[in-house]
C-alpha atoms as a PDB file:
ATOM      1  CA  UNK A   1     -27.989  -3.108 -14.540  1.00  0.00           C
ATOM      2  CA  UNK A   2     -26.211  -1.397 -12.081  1.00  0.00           C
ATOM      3  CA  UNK A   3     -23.114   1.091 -11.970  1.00  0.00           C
ATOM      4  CA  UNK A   4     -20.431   1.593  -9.609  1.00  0.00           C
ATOM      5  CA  UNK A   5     -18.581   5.319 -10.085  1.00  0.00           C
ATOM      6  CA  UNK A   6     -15.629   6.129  -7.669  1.00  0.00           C
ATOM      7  CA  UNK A   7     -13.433   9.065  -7.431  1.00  0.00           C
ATOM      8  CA  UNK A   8     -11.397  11.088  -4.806  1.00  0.00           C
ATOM      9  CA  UNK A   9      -7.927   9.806  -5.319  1.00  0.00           C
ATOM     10  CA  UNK A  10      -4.654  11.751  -5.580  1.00  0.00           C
ATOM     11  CA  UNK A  11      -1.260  12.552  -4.784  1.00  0.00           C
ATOM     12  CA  UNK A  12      -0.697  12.920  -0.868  1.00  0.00           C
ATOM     13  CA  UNK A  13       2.635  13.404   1.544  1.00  0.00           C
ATOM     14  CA  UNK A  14       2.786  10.446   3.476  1.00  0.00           C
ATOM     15  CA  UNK A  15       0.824  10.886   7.108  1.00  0.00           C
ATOM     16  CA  UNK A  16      -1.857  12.790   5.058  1.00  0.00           C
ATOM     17  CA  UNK A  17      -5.479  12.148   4.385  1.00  0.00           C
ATOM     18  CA  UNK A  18      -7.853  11.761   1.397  1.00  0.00           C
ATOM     19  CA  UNK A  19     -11.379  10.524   1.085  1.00  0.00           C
ATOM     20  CA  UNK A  20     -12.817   8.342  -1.135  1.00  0.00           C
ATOM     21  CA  UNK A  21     -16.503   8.623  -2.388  1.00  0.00           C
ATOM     22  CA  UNK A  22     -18.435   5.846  -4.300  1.00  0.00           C
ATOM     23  CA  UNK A  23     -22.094   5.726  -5.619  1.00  0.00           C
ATOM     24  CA  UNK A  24     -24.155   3.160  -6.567  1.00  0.00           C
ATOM     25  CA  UNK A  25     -27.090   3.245  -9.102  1.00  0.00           C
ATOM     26  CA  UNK A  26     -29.322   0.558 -10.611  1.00  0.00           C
ATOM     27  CA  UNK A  27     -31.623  -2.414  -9.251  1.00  0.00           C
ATOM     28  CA  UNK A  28     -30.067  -2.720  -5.485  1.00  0.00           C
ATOM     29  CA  UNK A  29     -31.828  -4.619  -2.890  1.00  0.00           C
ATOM     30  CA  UNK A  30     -31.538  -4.053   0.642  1.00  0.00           C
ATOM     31  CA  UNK A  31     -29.268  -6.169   2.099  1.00  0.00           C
ATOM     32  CA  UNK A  32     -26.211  -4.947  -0.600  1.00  0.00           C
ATOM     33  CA  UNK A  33     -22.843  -5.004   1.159  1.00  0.00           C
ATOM     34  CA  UNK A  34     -20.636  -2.299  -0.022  1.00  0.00           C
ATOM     35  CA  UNK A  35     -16.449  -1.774  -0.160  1.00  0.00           C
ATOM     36  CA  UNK A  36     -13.204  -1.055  -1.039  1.00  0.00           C
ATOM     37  CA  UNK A  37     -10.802  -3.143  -2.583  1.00  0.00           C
ATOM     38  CA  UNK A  38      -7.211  -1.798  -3.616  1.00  0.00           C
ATOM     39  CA  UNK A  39      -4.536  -3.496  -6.473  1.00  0.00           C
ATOM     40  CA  UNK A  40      -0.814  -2.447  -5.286  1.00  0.00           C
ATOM     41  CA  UNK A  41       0.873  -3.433  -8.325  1.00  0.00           C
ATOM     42  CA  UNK A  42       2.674  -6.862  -8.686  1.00  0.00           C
ATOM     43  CA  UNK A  43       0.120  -8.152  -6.058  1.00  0.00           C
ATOM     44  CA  UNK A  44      -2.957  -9.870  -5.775  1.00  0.00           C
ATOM     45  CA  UNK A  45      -6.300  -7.338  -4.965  1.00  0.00           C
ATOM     46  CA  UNK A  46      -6.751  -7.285  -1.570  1.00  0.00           C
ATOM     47  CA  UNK A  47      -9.854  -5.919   0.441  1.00  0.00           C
ATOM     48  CA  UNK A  48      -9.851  -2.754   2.367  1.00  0.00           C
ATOM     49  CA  UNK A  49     -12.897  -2.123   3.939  1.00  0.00           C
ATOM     50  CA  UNK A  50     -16.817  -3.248   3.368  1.00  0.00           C
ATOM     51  CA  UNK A  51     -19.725  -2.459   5.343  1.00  0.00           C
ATOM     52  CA  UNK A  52     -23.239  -4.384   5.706  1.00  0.00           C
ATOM     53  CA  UNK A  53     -26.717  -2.549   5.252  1.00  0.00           C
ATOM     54  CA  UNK A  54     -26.936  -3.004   8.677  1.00  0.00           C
ATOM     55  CA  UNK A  55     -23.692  -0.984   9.468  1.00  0.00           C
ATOM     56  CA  UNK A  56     -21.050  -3.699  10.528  1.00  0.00           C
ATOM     57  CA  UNK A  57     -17.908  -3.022   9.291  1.00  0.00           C
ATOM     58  CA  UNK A  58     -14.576  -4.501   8.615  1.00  0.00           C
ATOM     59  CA  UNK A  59     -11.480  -3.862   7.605  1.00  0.00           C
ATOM     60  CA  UNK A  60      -8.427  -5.213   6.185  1.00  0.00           C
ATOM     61  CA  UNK A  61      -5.245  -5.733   8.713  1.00  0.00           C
ATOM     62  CA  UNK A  62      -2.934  -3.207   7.315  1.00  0.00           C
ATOM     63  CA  UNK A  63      -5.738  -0.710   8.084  1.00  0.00           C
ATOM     64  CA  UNK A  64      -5.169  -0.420  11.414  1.00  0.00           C
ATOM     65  CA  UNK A  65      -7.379   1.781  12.327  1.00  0.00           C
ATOM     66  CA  UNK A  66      -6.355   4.038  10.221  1.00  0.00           C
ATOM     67  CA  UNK A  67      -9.258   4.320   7.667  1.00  0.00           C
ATOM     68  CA  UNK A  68     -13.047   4.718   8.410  1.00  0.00           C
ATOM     69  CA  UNK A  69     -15.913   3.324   6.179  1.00  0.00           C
ATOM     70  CA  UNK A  70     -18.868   5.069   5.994  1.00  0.00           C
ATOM     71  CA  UNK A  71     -22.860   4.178   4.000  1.00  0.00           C
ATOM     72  CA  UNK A  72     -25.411   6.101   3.466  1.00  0.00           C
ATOM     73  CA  UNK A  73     -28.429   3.316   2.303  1.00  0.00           C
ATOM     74  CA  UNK A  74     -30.640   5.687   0.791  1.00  0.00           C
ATOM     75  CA  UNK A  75     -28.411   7.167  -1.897  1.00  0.00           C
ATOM     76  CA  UNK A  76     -26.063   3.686  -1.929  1.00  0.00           C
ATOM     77  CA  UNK A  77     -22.986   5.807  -1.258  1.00  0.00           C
ATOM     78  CA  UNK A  78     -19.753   4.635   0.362  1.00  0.00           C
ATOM     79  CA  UNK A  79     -17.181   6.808   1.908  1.00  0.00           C
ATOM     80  CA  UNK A  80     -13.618   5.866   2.856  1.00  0.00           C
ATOM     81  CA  UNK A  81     -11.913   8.310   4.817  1.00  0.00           C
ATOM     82  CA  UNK A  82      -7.927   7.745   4.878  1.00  0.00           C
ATOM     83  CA  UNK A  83      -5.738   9.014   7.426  1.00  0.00           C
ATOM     84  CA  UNK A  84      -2.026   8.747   7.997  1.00  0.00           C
ATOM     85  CA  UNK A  85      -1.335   7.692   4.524  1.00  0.00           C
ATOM     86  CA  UNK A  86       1.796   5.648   3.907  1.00  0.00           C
ATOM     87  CA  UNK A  87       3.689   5.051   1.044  1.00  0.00           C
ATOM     88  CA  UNK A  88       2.447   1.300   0.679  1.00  0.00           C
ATOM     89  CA  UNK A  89      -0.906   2.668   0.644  1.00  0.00           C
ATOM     90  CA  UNK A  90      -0.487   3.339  -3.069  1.00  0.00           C
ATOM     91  CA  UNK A  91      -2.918   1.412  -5.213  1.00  0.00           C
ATOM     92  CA  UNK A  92      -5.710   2.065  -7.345  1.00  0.00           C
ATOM     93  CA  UNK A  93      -8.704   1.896  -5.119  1.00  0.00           C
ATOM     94  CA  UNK A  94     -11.811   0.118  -6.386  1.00  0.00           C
ATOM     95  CA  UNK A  95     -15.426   0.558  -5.096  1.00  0.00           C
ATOM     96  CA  UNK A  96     -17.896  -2.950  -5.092  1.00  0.00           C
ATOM     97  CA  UNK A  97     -20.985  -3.882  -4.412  1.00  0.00           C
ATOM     98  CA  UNK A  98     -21.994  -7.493  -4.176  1.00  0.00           C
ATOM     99  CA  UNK A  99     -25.604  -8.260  -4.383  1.00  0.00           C
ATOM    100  CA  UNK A 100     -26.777 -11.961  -3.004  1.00  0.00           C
ATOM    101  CA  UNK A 101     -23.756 -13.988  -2.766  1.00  0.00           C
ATOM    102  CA  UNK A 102     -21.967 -13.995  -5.836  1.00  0.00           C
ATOM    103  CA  UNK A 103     -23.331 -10.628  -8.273  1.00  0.00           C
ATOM    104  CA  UNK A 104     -20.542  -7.787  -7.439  1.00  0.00           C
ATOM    105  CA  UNK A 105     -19.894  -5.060  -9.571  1.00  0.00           C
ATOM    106  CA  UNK A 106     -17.281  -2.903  -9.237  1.00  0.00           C
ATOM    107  CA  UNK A 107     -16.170   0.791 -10.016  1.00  0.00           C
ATOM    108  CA  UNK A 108     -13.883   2.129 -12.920  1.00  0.00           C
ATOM    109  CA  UNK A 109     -11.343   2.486 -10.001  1.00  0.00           C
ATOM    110  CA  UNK A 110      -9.407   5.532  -8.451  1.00  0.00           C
ATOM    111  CA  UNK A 111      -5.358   6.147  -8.553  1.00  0.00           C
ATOM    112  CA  UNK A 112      -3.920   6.992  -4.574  1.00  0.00           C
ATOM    113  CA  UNK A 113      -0.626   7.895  -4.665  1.00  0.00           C
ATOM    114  CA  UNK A 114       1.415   8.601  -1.212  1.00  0.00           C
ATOM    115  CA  UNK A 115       4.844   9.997  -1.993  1.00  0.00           C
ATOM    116  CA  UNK A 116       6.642  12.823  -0.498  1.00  0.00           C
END
């Protein structure tokens, strides 16, 4: 079994910042990618940012280098560091972790709202 348990979300004035924190608990193997995926409602969940055991990230366009991903392996945690927030930013942000190709399990999910 393993859990997913996000938090960190909140109300922010558009070009501020929040972070995002995500653990990870359970049987996880080594080579566990980790990320952030976002639902905007009315559209389709779209990825934000992952990042390999190995350190590779990537990130989704609208990022623009806005955001920063960040892993720690030994405690399976996931950071997601938000800067210049926008008002389209707002979404509940969800934390994942895939295991092999197709096991991912995902966090309960944390509100981001960007309003002024």
């Amino acid at each position: 079994q393993v859990q997913v348990v996000d938090s960190g979300g909140g109300l922010v004035q558009p070009g501020g910042s929040l972070r995002l924190s995500c653990v990870a608990s359970g049987r996880i193997d080594n080579w566990a990618v980790m990320g952030w995926s976002r639902r905007i409602p009315g559209k389709d969940r779209e990825l934000v940012a992952q990042m390999t055991p190995s350190g590779t990230a990537n990130y989704g366009d609208f990022v623009k280098g806005r955001f920063t991903v960040a892993r720690d392996n030994a405690k399976n945690t996931l950071t997601l560091q938000m800067n210049n927030l926008r008002p389209d930013d707002t979404a509940i942000y969800y934390c994942w972790i895939r295991l092999g190709a197709t096991r991912k399990y995902w966090g309960q999910g944390t509100q981001v709202t960007v309003s002024s």
